[in-house]
Protein backbone atom coordinates (compact mmCIF):
# COMPACT_ATOMS: atom_id res chain seq x y z
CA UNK A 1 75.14 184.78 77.19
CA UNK A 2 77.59 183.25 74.80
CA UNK A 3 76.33 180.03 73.68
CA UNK A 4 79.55 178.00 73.37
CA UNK A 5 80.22 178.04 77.84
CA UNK A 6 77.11 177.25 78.23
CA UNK A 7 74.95 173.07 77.48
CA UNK A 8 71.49 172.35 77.55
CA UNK A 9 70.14 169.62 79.73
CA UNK A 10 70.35 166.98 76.82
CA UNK A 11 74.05 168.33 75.85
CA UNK A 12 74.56 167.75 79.49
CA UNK A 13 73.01 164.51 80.07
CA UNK A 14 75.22 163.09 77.40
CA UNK A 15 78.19 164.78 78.74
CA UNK A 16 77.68 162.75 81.82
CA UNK A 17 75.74 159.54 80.78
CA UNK A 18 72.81 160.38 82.78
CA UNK A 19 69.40 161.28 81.65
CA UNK A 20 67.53 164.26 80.84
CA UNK A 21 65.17 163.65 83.79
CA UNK A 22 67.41 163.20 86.32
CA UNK A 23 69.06 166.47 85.87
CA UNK A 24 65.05 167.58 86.01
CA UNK A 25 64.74 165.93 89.24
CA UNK A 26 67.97 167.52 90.50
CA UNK A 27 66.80 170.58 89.50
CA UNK A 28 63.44 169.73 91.18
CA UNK A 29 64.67 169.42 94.55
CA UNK A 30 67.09 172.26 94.74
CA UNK A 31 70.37 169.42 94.83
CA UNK A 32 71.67 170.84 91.35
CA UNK A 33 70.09 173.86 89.18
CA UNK A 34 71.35 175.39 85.81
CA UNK A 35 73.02 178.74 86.02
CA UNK A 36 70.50 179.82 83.57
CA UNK A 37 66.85 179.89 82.32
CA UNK A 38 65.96 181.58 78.95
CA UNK A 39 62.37 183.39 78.54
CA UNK A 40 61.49 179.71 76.54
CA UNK A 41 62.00 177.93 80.01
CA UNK A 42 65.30 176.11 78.25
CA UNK A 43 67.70 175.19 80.96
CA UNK A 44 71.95 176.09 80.39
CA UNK A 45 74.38 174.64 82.37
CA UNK A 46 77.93 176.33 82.44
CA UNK A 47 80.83 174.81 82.00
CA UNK A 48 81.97 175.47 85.65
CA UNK A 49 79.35 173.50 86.98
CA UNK A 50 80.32 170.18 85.37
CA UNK A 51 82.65 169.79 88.23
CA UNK A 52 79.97 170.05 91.05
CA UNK A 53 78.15 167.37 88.93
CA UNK A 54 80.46 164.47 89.17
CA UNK A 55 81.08 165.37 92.74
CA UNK A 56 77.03 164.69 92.90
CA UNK A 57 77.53 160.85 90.70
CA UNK A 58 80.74 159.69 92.39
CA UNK A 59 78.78 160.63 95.89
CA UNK A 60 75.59 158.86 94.45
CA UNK A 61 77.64 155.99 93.00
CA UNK A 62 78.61 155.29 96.88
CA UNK A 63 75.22 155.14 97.77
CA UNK A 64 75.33 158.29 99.63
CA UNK A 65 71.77 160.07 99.72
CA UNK A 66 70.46 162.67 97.75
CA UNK A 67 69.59 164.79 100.96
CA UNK A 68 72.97 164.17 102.20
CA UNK A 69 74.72 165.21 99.27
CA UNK A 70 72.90 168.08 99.42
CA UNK A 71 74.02 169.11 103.10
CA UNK A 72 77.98 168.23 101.73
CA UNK A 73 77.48 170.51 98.84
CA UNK A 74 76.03 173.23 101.00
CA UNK A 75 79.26 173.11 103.94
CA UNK A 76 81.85 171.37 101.77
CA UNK A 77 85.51 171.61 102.92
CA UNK A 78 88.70 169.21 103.02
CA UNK A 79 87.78 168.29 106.39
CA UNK A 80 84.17 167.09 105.70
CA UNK A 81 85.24 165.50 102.54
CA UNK A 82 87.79 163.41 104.47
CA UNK A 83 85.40 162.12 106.63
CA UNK A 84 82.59 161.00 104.09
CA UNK A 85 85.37 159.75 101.91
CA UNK A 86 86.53 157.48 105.59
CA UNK A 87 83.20 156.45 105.73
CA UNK A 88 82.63 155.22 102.46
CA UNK A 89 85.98 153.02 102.12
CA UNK A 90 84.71 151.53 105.29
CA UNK A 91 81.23 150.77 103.60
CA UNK A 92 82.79 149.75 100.85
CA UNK A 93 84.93 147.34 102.59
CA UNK A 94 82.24 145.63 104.54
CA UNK A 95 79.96 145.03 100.77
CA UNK A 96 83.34 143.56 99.17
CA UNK A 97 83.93 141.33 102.12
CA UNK A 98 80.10 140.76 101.43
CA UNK A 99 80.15 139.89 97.94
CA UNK A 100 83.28 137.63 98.44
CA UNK A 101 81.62 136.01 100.93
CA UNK A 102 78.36 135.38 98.33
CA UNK A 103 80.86 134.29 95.96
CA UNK A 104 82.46 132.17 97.97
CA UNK A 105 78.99 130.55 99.01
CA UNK A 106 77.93 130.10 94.65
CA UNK A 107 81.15 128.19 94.02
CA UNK A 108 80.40 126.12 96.97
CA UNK A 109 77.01 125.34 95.76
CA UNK A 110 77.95 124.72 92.33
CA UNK A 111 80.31 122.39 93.41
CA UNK A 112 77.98 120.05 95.00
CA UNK A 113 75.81 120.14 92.20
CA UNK A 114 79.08 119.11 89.77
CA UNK A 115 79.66 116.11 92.63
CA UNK A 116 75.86 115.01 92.64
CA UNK A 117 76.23 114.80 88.89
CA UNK A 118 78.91 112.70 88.90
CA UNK A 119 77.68 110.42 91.61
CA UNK A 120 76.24 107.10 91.12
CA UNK A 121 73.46 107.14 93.90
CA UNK A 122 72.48 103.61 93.63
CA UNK A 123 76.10 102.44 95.38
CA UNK A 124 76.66 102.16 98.85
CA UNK A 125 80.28 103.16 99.58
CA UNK A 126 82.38 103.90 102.79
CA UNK A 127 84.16 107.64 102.87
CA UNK A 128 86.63 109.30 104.84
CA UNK A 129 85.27 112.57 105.79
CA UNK A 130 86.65 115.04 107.94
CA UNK A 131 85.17 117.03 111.36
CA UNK A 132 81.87 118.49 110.37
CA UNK A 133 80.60 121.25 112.86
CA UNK A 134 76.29 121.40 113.25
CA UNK A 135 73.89 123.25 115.34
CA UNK A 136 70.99 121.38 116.35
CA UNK A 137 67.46 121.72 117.74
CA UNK A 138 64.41 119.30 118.91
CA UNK A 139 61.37 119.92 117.20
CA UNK A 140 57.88 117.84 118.16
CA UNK A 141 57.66 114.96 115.46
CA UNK A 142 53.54 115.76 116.07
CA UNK A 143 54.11 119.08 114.06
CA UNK A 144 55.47 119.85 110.48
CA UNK A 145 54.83 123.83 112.19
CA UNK A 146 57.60 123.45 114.73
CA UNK A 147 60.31 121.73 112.33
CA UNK A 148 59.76 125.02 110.47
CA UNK A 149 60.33 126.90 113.31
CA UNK A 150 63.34 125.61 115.05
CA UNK A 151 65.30 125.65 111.71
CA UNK A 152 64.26 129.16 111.27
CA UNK A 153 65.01 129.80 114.19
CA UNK A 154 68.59 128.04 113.17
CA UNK A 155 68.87 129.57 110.40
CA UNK A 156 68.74 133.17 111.91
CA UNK A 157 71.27 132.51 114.59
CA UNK A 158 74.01 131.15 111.31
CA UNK A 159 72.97 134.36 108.98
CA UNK A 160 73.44 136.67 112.09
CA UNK A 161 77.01 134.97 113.30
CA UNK A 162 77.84 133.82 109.94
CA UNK A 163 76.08 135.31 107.28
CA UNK A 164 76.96 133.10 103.80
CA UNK A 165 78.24 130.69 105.66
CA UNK A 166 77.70 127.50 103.48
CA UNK A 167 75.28 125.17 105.19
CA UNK A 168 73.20 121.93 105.00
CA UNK A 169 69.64 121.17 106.41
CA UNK A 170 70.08 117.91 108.11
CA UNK A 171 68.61 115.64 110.68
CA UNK A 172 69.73 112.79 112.63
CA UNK A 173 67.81 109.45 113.09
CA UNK A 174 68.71 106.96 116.07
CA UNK A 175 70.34 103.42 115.84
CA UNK A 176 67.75 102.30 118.24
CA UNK A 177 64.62 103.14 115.81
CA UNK A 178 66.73 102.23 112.41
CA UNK A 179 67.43 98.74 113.97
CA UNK A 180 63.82 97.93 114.89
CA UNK A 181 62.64 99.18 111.81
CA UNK A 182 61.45 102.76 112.62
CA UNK A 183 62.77 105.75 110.02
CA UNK A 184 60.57 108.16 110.28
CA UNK A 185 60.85 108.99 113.97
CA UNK A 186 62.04 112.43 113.14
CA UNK A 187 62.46 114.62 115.88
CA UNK A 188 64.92 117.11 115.51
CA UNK A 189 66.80 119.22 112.86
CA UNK A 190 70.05 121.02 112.04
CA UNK A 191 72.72 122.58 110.07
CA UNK A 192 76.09 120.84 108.91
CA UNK A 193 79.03 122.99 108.41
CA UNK A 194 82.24 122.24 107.04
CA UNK A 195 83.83 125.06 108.82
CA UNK A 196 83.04 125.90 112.03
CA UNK A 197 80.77 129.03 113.17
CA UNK A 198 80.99 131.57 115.53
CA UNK A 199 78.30 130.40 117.54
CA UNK A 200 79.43 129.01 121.17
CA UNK A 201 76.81 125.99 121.30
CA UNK A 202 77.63 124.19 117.93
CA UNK A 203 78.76 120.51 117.88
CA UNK A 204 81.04 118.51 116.47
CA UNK A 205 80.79 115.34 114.41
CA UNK A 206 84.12 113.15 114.53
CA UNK A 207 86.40 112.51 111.35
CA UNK A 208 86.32 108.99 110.34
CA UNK A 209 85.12 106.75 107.80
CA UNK A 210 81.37 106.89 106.97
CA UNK A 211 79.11 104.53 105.60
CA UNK A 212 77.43 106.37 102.76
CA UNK A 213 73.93 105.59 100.87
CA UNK A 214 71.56 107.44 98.70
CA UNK A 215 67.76 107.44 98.60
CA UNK A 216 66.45 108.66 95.36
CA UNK A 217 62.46 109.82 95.63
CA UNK A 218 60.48 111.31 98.52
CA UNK A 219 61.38 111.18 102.42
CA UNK A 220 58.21 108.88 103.25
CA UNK A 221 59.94 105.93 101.38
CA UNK A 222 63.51 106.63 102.65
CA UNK A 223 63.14 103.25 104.61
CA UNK A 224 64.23 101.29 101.33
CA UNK A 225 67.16 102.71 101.50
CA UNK A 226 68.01 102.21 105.52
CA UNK A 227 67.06 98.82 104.64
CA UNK A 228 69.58 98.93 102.18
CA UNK A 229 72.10 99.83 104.59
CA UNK A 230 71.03 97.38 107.46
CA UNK A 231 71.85 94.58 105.13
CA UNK A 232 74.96 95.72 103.80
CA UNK A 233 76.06 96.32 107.26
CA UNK A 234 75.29 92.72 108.34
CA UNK A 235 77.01 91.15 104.80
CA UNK A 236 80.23 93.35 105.64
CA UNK A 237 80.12 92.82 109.35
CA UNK A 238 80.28 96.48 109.83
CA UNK A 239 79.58 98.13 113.29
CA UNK A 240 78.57 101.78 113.65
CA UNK A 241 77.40 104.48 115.93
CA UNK A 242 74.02 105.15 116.93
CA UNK A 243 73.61 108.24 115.02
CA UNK A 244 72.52 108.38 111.50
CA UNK A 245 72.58 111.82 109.31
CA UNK A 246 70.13 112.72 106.78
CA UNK A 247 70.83 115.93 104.29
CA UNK A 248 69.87 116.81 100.62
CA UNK A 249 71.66 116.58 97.80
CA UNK A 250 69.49 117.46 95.26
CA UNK A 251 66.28 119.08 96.39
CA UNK A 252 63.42 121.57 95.57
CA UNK A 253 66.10 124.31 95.23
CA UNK A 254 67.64 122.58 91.79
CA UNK A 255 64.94 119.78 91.02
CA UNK A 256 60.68 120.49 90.58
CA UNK A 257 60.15 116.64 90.70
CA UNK A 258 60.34 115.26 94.09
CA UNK A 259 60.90 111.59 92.78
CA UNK A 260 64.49 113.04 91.57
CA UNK A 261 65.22 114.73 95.13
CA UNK A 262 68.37 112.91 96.72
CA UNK A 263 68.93 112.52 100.12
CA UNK A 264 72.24 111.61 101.79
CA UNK A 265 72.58 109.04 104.78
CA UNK A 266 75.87 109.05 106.47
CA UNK A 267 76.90 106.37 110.01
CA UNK A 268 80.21 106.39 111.38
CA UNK A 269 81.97 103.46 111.34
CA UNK A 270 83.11 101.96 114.75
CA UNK A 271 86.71 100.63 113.90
């Protein structure tokens, strides 16, 4: 054996920035072996063989399986190569289409956060927003249990249809409770979208102007703040639909205290 076409397993392993014991474990299973053993039990790897080793890391690298690698090693050819190499791009394709949909999905939450900190929450203001798209569920108001379920069960149908789609948690409170003094008559829940999903029973909300408030602190006190908006309605002579929407803006996924969480209250405006 002449020394200089053959490496050890650490000559190797730096060769190809892997380890030492992953050339072991190759070894181990039969996927890649060296050409030669000595009488110590020293592994040498020729030079010819580096070849059939990247093959192995580029096929790993696209999350291809050992086991399978090992069957394309065993019956390689142009043909079978073509069509694992197909396969892959088409993988591929679907996990950047993925990520740009995740990315899409953290700029889109980092923007609200930027808006929230920007907002004065103690105003009550009238904005112009435009169609929002929801999908919506009853739930028993007798049982926190089947609010979790329904927007589970909400939830599933969006990630399914549209997975990353961005999304609020909302729910909608009547004019015929908030006028008589009721706000906690919760008895459904649902998820406002900015752009529409592919789901045949979602629903639209109108573009208009919207009378906008904030309630700082816990949901069990958010009647301060629809008294808030009952009396600026009544100084501004303001008439609006009969269907009030509730979502966070800051909650337990950016804020530990709950007397920080903000909530969002939005009416239409009847012109």
């Amino acid at each position: 054996m002449e020394r200089k076409d053959y490496l050890t397993t650490g000559e190797l392993a730096q060769l190809m920035g892997i380890t030492k014991h992953t050339l072991f474990h190759y070894d181990d299973i039969g996927l890649f072996q060296p050409e030669y053993i000595n009488e110590n039990g020293y592994r040498f790897y020729s030079i010819d063989q580096i070849e059939i080793l990247n093959t192995i890391l580029v096929l790993r690298d696209l999350d291809m399986p050992l086991k399978e690698i090992q069957t394309y090693l065993s019956q390689r050819s142009p043909e079978l190569f073509q069509q694992i190499f197909l396969e892959r791009e088409s993988q591929i394709t679907q996990q950047i289409k993925k990520l740009q949909t995740m990315k899409k999905w953290m700029q889109q939450q980092r923007k609200k956060i930027k808006i929230a900190e920007k907002t004065d929450f103690s105003t009550i203001e009238i904005n112009t927003y435009p169609q929002y798209y929801y999908l919506y569920k009853e739930a028993d108001p007798s049982s926190t249990q089947s609010f979790s379920k329904k927007l589970n069960e909400l939830i599933t149908l969006l990630q399914k249809n549209n997975p990353y789609l961005d999304y609020d948690i909302a729910y909608f409170q009547y004019g015929k409770n908030v006028e008589h003094g009721i706000y906690d008559a919760y008895d459904n829940v649902a998820l406002l979208m900015h752009q529409k999903p592919s789901i045949k029973n979602c629903q639209i909300l109108p573009p208009g102007k919207y009378l906008t408030a904030y309630h700082i602190g816990h949901w069990s006190t958010i009647g301060e703040t629809y008294e808030r908006i009952r009396n600026y309605k009544k100084e501004h002579n303001l008439r609006t639909s009969d269907l009030y929407i509730e979502y966070d803006v800051v909650n337990s996924f950016i804020e530990k205290n709950t007397d920080d969480f903000v909530t969002q209250i939005e009416v239409e405006i009847i012109q």
